[in-house]
PDB file of N, CA and C in Angstrom:
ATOM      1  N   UNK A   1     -92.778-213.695 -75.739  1.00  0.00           N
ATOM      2  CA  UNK A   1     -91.524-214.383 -75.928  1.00  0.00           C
ATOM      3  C   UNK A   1     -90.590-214.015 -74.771  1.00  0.00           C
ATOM      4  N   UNK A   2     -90.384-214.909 -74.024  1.00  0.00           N
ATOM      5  CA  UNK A   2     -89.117-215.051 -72.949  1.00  0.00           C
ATOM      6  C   UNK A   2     -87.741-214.573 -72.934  1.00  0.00           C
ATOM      7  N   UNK A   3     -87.297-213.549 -72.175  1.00  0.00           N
ATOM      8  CA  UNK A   3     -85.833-213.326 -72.341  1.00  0.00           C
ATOM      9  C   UNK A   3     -84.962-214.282 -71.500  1.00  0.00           C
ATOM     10  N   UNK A   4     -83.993-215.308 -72.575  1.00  0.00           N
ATOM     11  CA  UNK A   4     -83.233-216.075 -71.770  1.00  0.00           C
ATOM     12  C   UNK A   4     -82.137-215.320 -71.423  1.00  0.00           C
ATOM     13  N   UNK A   5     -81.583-214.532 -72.287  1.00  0.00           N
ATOM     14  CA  UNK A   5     -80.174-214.051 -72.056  1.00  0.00           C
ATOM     15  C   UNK A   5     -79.762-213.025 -72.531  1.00  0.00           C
ATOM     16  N   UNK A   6     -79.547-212.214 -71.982  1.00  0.00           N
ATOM     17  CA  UNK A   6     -78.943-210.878 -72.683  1.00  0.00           C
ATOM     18  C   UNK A   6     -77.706-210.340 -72.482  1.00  0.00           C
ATOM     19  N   UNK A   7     -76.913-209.712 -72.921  1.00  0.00           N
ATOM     20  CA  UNK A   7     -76.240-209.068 -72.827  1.00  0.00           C
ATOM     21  C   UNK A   7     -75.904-208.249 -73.951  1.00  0.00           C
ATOM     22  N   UNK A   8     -74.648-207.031 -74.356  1.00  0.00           N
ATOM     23  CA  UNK A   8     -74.599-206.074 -75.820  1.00  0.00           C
ATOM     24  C   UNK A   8     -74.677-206.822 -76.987  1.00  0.00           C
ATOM     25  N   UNK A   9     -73.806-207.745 -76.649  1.00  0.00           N
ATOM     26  CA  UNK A   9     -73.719-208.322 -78.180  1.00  0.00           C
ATOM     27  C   UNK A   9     -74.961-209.681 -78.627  1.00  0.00           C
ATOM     28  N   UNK A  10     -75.218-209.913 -77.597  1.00  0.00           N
ATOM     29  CA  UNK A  10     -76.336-211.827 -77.816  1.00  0.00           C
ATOM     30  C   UNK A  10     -77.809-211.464 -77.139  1.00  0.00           C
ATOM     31  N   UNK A  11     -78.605-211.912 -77.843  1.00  0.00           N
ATOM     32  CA  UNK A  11     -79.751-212.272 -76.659  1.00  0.00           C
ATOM     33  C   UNK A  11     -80.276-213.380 -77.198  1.00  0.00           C
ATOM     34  N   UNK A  12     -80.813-214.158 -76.128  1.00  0.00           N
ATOM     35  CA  UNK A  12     -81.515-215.434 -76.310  1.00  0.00           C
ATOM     36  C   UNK A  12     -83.000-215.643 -75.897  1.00  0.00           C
ATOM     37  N   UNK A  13     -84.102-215.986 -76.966  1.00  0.00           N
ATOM     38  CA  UNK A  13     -85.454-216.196 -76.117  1.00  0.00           C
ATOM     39  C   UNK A  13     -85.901-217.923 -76.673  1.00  0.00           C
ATOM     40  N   UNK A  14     -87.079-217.208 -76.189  1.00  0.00           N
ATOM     41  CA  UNK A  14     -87.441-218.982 -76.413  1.00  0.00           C
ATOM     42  C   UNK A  14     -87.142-219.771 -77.860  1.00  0.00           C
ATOM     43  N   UNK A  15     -87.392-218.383 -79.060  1.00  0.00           N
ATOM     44  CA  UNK A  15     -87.514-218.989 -80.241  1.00  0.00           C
ATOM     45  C   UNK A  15     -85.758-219.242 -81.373  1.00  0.00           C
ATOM     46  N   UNK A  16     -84.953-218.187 -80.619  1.00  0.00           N
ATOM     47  CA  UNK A  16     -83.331-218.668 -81.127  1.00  0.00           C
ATOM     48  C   UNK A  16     -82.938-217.384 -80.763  1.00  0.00           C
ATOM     49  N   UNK A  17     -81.326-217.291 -81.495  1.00  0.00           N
ATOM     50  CA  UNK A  17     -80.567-216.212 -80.978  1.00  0.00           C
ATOM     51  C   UNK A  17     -80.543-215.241 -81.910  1.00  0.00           C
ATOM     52  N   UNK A  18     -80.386-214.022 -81.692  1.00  0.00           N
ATOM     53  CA  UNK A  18     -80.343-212.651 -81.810  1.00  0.00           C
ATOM     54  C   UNK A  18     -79.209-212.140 -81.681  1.00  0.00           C
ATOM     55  N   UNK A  19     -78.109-212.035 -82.495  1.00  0.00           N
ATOM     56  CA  UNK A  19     -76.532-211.858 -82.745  1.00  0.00           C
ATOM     57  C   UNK A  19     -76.546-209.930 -82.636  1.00  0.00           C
ATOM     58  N   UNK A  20     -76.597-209.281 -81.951  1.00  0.00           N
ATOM     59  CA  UNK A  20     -76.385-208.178 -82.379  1.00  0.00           C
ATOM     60  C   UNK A  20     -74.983-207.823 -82.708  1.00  0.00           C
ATOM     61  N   UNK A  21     -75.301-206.248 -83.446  1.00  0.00           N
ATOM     62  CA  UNK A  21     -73.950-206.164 -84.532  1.00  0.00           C
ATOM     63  C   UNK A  21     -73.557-206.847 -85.006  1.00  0.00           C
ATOM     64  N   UNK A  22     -73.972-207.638 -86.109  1.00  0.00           N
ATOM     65  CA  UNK A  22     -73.678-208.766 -87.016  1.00  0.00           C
ATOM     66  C   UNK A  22     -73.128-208.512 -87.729  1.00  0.00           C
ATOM     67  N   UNK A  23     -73.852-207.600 -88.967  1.00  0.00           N
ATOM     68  CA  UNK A  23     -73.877-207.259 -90.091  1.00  0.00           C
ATOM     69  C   UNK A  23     -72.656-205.882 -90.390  1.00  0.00           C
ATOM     70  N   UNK A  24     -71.482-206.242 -90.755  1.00  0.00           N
ATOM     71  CA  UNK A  24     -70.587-204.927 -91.122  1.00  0.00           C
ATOM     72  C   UNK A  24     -70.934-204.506 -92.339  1.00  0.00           C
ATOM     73  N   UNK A  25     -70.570-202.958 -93.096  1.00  0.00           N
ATOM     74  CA  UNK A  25     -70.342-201.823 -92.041  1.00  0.00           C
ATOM     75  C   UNK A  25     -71.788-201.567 -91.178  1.00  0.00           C
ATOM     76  N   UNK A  26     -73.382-201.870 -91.146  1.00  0.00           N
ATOM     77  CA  UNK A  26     -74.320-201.237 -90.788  1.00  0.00           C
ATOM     78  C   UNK A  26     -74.600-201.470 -89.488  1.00  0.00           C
ATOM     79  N   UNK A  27     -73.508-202.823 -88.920  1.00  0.00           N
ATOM     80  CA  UNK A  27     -74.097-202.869 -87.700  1.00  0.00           C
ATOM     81  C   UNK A  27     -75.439-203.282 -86.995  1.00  0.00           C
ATOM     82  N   UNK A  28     -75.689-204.049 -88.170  1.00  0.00           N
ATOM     83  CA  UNK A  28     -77.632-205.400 -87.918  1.00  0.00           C
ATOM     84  C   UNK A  28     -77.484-206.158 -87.622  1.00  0.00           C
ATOM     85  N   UNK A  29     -79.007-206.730 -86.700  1.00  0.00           N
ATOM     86  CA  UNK A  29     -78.558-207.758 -85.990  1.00  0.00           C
ATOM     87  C   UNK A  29     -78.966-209.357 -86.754  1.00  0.00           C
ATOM     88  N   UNK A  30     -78.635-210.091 -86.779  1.00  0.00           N
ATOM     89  CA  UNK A  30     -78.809-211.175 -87.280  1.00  0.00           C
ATOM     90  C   UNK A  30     -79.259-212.320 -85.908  1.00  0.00           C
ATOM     91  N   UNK A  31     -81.303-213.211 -86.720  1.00  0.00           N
ATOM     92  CA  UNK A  31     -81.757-213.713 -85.780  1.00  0.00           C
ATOM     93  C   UNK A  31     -81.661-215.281 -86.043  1.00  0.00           C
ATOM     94  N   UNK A  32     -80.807-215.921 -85.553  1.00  0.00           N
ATOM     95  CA  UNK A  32     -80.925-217.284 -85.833  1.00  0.00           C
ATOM     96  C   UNK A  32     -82.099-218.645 -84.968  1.00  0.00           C
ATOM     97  N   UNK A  33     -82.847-218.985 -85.867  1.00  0.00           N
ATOM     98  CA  UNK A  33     -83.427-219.796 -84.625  1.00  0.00           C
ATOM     99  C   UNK A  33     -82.954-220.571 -84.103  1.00  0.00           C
ATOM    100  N   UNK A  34     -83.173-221.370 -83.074  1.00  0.00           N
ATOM    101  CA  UNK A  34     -82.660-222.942 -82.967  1.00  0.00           C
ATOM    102  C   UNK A  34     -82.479-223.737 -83.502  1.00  0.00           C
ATOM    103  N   UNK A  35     -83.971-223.640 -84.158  1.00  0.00           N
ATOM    104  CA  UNK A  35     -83.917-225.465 -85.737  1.00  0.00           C
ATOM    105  C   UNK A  35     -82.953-224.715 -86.664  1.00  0.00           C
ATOM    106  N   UNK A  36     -82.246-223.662 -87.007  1.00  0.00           N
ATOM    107  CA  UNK A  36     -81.687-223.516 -87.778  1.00  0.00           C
ATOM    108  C   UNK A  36     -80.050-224.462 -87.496  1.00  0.00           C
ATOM    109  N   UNK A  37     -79.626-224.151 -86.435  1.00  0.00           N
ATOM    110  CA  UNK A  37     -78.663-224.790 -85.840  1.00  0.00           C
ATOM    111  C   UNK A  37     -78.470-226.553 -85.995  1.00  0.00           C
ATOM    112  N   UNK A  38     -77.578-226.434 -86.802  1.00  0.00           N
ATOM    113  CA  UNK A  38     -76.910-228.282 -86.976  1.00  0.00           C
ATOM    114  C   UNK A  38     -76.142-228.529 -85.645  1.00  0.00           C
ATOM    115  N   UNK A  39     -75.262-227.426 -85.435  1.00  0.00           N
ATOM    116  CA  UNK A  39     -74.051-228.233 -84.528  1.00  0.00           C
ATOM    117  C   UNK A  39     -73.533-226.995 -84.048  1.00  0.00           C
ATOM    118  N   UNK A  40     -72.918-226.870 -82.322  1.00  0.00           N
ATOM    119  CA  UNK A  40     -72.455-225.540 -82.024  1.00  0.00           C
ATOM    120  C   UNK A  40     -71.267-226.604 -81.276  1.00  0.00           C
ATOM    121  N   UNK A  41     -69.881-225.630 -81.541  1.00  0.00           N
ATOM    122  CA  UNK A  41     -68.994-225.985 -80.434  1.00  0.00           C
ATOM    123  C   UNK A  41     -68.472-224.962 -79.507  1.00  0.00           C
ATOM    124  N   UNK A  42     -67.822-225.054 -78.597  1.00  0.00           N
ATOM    125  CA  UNK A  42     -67.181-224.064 -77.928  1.00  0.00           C
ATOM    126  C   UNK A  42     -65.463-224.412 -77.673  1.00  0.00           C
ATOM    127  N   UNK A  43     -65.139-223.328 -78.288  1.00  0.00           N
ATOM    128  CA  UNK A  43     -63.808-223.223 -78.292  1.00  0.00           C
ATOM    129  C   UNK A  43     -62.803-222.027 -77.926  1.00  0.00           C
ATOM    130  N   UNK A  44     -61.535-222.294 -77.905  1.00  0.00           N
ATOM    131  CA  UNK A  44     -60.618-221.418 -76.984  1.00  0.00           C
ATOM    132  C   UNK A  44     -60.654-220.392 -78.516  1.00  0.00           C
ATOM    133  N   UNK A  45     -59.943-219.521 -78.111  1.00  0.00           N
ATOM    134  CA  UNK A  45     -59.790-218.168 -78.467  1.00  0.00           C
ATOM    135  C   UNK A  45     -58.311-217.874 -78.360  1.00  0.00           C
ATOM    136  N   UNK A  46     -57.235-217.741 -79.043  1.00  0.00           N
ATOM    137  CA  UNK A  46     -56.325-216.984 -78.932  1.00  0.00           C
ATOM    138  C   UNK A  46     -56.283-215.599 -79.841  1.00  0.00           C
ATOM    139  N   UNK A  47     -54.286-215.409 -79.739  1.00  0.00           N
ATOM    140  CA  UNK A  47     -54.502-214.225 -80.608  1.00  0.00           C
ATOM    141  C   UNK A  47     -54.256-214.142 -82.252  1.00  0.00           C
ATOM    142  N   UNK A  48     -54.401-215.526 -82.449  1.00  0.00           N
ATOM    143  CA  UNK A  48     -53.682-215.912 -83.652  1.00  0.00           C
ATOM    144  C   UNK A  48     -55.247-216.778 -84.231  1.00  0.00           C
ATOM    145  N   UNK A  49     -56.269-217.381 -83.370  1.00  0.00           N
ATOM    146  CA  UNK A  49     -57.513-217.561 -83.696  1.00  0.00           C
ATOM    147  C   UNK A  49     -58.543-217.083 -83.410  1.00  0.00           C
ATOM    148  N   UNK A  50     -58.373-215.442 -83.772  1.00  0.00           N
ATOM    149  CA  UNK A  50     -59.957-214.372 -83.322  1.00  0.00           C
ATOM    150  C   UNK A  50     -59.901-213.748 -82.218  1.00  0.00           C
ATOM    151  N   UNK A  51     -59.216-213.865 -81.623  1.00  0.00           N
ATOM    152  CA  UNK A  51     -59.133-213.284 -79.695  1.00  0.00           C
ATOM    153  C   UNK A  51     -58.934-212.068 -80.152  1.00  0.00           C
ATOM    154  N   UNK A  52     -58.252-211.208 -81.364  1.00  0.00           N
ATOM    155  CA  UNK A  52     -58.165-210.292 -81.754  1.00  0.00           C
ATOM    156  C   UNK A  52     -59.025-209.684 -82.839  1.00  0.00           C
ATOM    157  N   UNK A  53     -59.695-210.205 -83.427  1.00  0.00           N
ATOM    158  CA  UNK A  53     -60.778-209.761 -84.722  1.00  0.00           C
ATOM    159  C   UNK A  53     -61.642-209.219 -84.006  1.00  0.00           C
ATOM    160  N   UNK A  54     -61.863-207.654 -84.055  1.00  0.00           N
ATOM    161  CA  UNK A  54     -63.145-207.024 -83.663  1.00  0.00           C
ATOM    162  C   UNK A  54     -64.826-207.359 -83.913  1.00  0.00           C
ATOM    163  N   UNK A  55     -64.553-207.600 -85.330  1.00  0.00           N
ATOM    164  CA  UNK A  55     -65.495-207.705 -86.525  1.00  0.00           C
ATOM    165  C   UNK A  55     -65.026-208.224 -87.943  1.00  0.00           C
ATOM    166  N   UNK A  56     -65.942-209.148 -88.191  1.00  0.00           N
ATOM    167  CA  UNK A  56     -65.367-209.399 -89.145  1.00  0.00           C
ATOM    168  C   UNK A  56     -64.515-210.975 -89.770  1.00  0.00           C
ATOM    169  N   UNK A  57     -64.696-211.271 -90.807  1.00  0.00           N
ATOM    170  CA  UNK A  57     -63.793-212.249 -90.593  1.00  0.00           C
ATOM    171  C   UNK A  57     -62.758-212.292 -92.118  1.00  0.00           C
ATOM    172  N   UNK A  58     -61.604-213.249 -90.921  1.00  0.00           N
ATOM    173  CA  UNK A  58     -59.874-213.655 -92.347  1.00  0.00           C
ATOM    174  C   UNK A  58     -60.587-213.912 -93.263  1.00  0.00           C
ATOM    175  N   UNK A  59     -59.144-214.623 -93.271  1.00  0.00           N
ATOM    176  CA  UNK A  59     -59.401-216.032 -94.553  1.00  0.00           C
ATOM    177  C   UNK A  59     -60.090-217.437 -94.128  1.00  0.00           C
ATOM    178  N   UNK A  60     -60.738-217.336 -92.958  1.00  0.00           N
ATOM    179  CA  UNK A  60     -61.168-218.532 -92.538  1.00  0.00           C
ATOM    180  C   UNK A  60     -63.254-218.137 -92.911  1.00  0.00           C
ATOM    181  N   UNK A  61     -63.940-218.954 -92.742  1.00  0.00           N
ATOM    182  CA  UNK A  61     -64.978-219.691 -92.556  1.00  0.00           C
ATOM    183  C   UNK A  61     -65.935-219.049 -91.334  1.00  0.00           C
ATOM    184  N   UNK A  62     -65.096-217.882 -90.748  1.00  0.00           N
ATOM    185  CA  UNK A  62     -65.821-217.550 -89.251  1.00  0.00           C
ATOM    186  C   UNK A  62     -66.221-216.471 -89.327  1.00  0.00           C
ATOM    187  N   UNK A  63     -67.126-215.855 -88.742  1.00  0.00           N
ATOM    188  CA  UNK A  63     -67.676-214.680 -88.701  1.00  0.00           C
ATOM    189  C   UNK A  63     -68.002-213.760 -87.132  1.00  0.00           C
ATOM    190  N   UNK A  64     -67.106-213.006 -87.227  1.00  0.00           N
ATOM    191  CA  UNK A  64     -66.975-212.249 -86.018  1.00  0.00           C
ATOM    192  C   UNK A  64     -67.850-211.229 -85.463  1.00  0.00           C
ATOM    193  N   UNK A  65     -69.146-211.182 -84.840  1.00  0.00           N
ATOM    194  CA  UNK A  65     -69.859-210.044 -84.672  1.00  0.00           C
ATOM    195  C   UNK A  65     -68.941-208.891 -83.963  1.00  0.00           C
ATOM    196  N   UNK A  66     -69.354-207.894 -84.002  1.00  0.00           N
ATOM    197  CA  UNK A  66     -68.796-206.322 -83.523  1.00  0.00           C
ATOM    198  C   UNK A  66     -68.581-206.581 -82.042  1.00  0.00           C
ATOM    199  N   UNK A  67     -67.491-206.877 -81.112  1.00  0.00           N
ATOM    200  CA  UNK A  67     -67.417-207.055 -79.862  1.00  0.00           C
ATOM    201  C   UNK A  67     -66.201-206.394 -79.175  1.00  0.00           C
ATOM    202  N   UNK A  68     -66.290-205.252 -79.166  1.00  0.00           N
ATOM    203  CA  UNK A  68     -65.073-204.771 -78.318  1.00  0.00           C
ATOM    204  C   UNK A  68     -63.905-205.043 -77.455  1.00  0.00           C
ATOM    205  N   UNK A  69     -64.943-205.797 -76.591  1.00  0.00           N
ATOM    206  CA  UNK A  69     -64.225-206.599 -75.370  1.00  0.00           C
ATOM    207  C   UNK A  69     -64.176-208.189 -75.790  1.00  0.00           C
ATOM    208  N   UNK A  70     -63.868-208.136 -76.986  1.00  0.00           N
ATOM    209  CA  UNK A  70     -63.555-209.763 -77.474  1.00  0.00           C
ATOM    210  C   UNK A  70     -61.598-209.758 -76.797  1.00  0.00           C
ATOM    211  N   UNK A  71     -60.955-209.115 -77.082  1.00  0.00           N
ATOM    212  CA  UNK A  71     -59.714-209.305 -77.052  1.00  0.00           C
ATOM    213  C   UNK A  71     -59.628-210.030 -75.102  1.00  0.00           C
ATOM    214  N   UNK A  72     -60.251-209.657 -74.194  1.00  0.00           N
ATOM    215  CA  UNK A  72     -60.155-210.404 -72.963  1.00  0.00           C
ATOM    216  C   UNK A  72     -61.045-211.429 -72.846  1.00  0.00           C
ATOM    217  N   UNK A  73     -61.569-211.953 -73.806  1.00  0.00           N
ATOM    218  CA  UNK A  73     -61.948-213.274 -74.114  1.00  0.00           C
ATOM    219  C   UNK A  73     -61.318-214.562 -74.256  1.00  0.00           C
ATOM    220  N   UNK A  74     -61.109-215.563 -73.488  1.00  0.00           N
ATOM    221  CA  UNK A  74     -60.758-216.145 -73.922  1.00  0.00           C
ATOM    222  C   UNK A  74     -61.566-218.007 -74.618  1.00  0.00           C
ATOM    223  N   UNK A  75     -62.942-217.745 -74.947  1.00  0.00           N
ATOM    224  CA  UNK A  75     -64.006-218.494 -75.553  1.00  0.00           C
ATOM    225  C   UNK A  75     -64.321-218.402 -76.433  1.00  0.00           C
ATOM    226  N   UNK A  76     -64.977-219.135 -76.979  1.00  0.00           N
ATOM    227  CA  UNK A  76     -65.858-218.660 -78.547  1.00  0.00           C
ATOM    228  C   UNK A  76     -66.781-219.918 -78.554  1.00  0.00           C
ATOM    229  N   UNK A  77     -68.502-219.755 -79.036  1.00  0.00           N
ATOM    230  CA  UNK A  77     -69.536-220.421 -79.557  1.00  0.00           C
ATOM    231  C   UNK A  77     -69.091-220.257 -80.808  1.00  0.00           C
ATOM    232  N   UNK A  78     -68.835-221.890 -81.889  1.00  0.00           N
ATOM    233  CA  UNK A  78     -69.023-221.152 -83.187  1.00  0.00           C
ATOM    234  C   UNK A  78     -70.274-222.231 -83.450  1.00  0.00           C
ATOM    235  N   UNK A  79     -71.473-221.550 -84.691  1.00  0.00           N
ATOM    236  CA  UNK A  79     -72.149-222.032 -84.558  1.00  0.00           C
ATOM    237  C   UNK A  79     -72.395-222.666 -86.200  1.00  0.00           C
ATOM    238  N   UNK A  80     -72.701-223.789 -86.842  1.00  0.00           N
ATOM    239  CA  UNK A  80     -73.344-224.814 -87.825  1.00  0.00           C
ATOM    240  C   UNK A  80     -74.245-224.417 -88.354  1.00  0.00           C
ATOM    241  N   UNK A  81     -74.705-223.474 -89.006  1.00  0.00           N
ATOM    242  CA  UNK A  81     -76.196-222.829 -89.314  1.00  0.00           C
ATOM    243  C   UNK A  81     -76.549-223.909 -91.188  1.00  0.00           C
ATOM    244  N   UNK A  82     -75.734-224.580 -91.609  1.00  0.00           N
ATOM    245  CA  UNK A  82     -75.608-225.325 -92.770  1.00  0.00           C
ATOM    246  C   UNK A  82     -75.101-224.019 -93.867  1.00  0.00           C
ATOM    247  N   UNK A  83     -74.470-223.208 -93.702  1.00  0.00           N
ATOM    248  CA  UNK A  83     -74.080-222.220 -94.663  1.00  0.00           C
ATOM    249  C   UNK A  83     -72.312-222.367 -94.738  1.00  0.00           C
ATOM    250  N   UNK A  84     -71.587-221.741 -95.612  1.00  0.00           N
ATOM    251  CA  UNK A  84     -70.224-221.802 -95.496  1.00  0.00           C
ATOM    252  C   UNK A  84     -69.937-220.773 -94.639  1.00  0.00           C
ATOM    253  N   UNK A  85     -70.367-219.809 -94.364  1.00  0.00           N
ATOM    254  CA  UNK A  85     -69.933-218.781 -92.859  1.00  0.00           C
ATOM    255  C   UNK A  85     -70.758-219.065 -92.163  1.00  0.00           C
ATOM    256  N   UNK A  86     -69.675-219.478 -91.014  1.00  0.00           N
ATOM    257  CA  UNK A  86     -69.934-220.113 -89.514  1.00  0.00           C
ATOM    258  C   UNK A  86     -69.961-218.633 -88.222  1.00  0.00           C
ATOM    259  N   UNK A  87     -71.081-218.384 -88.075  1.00  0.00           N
ATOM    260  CA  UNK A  87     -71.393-217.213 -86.775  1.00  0.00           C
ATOM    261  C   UNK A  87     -70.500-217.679 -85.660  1.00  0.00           C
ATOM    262  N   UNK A  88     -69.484-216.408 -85.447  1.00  0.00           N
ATOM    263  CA  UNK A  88     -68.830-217.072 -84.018  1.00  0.00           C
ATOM    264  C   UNK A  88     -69.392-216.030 -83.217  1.00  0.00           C
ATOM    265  N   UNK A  89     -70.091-216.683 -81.655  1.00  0.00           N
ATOM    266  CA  UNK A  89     -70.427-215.865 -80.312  1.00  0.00           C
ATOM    267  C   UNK A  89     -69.684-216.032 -79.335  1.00  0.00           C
ATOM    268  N   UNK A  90     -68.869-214.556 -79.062  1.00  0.00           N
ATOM    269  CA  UNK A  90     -68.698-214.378 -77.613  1.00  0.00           C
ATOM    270  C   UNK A  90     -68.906-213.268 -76.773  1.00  0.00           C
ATOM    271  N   UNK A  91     -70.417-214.187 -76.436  1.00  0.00           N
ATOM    272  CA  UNK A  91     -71.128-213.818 -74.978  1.00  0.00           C
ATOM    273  C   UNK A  91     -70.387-213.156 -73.491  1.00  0.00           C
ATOM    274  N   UNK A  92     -71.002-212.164 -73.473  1.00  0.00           N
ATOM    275  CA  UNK A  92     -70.523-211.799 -71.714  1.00  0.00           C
ATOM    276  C   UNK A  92     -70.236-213.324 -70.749  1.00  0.00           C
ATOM    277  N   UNK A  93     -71.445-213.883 -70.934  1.00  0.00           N
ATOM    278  CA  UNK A  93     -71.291-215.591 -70.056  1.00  0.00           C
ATOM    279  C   UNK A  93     -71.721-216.296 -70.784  1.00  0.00           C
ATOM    280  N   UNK A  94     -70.306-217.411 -71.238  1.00  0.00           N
ATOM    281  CA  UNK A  94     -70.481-218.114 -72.383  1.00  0.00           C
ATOM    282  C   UNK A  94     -71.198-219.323 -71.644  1.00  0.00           C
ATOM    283  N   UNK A  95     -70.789-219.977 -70.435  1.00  0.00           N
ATOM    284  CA  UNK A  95     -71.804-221.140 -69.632  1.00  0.00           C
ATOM    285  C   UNK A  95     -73.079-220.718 -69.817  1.00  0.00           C
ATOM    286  N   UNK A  96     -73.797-219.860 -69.534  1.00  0.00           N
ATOM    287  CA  UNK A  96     -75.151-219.450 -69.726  1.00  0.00           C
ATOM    288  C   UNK A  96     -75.812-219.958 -71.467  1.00  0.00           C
ATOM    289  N   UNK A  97     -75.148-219.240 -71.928  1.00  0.00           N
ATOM    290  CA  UNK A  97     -75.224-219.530 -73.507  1.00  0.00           C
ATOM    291  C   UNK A  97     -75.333-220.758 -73.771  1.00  0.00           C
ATOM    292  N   UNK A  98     -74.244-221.396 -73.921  1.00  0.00           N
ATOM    293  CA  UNK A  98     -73.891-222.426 -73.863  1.00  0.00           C
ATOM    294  C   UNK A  98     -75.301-223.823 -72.901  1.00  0.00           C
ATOM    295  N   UNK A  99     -74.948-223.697 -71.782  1.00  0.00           N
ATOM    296  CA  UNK A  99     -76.265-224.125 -71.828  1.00  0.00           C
ATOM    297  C   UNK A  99     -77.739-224.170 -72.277  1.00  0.00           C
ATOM    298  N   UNK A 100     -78.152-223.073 -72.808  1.00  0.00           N
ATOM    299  CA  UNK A 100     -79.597-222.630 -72.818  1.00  0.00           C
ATOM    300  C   UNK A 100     -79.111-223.183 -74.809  1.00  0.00           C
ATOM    301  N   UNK A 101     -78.037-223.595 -75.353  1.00  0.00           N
ATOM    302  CA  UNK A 101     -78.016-224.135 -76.897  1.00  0.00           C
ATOM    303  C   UNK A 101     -78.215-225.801 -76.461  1.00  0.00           C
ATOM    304  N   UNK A 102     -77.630-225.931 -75.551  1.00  0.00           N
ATOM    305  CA  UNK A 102     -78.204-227.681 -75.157  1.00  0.00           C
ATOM    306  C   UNK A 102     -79.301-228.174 -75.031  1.00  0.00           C
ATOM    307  N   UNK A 103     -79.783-227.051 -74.353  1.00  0.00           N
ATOM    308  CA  UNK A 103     -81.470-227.065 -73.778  1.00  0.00           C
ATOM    309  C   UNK A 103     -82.243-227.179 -74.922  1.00  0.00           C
ATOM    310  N   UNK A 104     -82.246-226.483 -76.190  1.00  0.00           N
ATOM    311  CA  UNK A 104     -83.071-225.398 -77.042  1.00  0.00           C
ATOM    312  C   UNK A 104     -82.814-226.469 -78.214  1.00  0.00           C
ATOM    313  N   UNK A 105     -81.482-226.767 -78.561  1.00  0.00           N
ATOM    314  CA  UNK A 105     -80.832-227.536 -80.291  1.00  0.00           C
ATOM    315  C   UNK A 105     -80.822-228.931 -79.790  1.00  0.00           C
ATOM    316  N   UNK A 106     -81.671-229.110 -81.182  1.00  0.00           N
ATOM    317  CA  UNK A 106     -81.568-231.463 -81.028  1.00  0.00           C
ATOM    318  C   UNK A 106     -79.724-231.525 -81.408  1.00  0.00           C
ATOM    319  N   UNK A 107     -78.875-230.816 -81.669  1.00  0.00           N
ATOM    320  CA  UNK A 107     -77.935-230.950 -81.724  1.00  0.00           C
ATOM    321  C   UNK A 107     -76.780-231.741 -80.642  1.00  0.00           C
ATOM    322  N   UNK A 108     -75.895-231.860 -80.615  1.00  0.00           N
ATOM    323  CA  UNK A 108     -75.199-231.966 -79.048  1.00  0.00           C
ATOM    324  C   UNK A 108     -74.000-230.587 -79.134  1.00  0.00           C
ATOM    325  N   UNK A 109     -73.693-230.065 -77.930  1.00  0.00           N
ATOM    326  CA  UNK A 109     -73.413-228.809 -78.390  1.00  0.00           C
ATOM    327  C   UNK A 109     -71.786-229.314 -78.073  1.00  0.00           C
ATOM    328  N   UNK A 110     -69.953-229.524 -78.696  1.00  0.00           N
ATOM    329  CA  UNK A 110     -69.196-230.084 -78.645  1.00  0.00           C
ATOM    330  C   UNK A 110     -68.564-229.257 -78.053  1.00  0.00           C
ATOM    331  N   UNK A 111     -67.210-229.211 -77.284  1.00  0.00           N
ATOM    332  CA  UNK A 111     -65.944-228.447 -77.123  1.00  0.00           C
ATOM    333  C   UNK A 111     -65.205-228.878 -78.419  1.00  0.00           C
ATOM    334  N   UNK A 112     -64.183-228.165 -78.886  1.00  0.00           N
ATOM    335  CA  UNK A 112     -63.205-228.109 -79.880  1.00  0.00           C
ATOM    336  C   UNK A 112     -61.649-227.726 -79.648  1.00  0.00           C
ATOM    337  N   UNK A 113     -60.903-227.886 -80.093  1.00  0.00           N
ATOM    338  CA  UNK A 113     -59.580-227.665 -79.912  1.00  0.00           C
ATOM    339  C   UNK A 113     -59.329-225.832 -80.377  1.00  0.00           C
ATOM    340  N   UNK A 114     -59.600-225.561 -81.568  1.00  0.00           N
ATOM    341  CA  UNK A 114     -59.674-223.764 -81.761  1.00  0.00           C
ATOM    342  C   UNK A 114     -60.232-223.339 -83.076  1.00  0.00           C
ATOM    343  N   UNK A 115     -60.514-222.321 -83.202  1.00  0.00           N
ATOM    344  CA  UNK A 115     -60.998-221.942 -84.268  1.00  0.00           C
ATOM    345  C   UNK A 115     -60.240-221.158 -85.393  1.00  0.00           C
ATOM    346  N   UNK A 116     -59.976-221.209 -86.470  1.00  0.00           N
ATOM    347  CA  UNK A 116     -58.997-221.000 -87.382  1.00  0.00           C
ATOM    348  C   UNK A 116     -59.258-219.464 -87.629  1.00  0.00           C
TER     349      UNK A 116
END
């Protein structure tokens, strides 16, 4: 199996993504395939929509893996898995990502206005 992408928090191979630090408090990684994926968008990030959530998620629908350096982020993958919590990724290089979900999902992968 092929490494598309790595970095601390994401890796990508041929068969789907690999969310590390997913899972709070234990810190597991959660493996999503591709066919699992309905629909991914990419959206801005402030500090009032996640630019600040370490881990974890509000009162919203989103789910924040463990990312330190989320706060100088200003992106987010959130991703459609058909569940009511929506995995949000932000990748060291979200273009990378981002492409290799176009490549990989019969989906179309959207931009969005922000994430709640």
């Amino acid at each position: 199996m092929a490494t598309l992408y790595q970095d601390p928090c994401l890796t990508c191979d041929d068969e789907g993504l690999t969310i590390h630090r997913y899972y709070f408090p234990f810190s597991g990684d959660k493996h999503v395939p591709y066919a699992a994926i309905r629909q991914a968008w990419d959206r801005p990030m402030g500090p009032l929509t996640g630019q600040w959530r370490i881990w974890g998620m509000g009162l919203s629908p989103y789910w924040f893996h463990l990312d330190a350096n989320r706060p100088s982020k200003t992106r987010c993958i959130v991703l459609d898995v058909g569940a009511v919590i929506r995995p949000v990724l932000t990748p060291d290089n979200l273009e990378v990502v981002l492409a290799i979900l176009r490549d990989k999902v019969q989906v179309t992968v959207a931009s969005a206005k922000k994430v709640a």
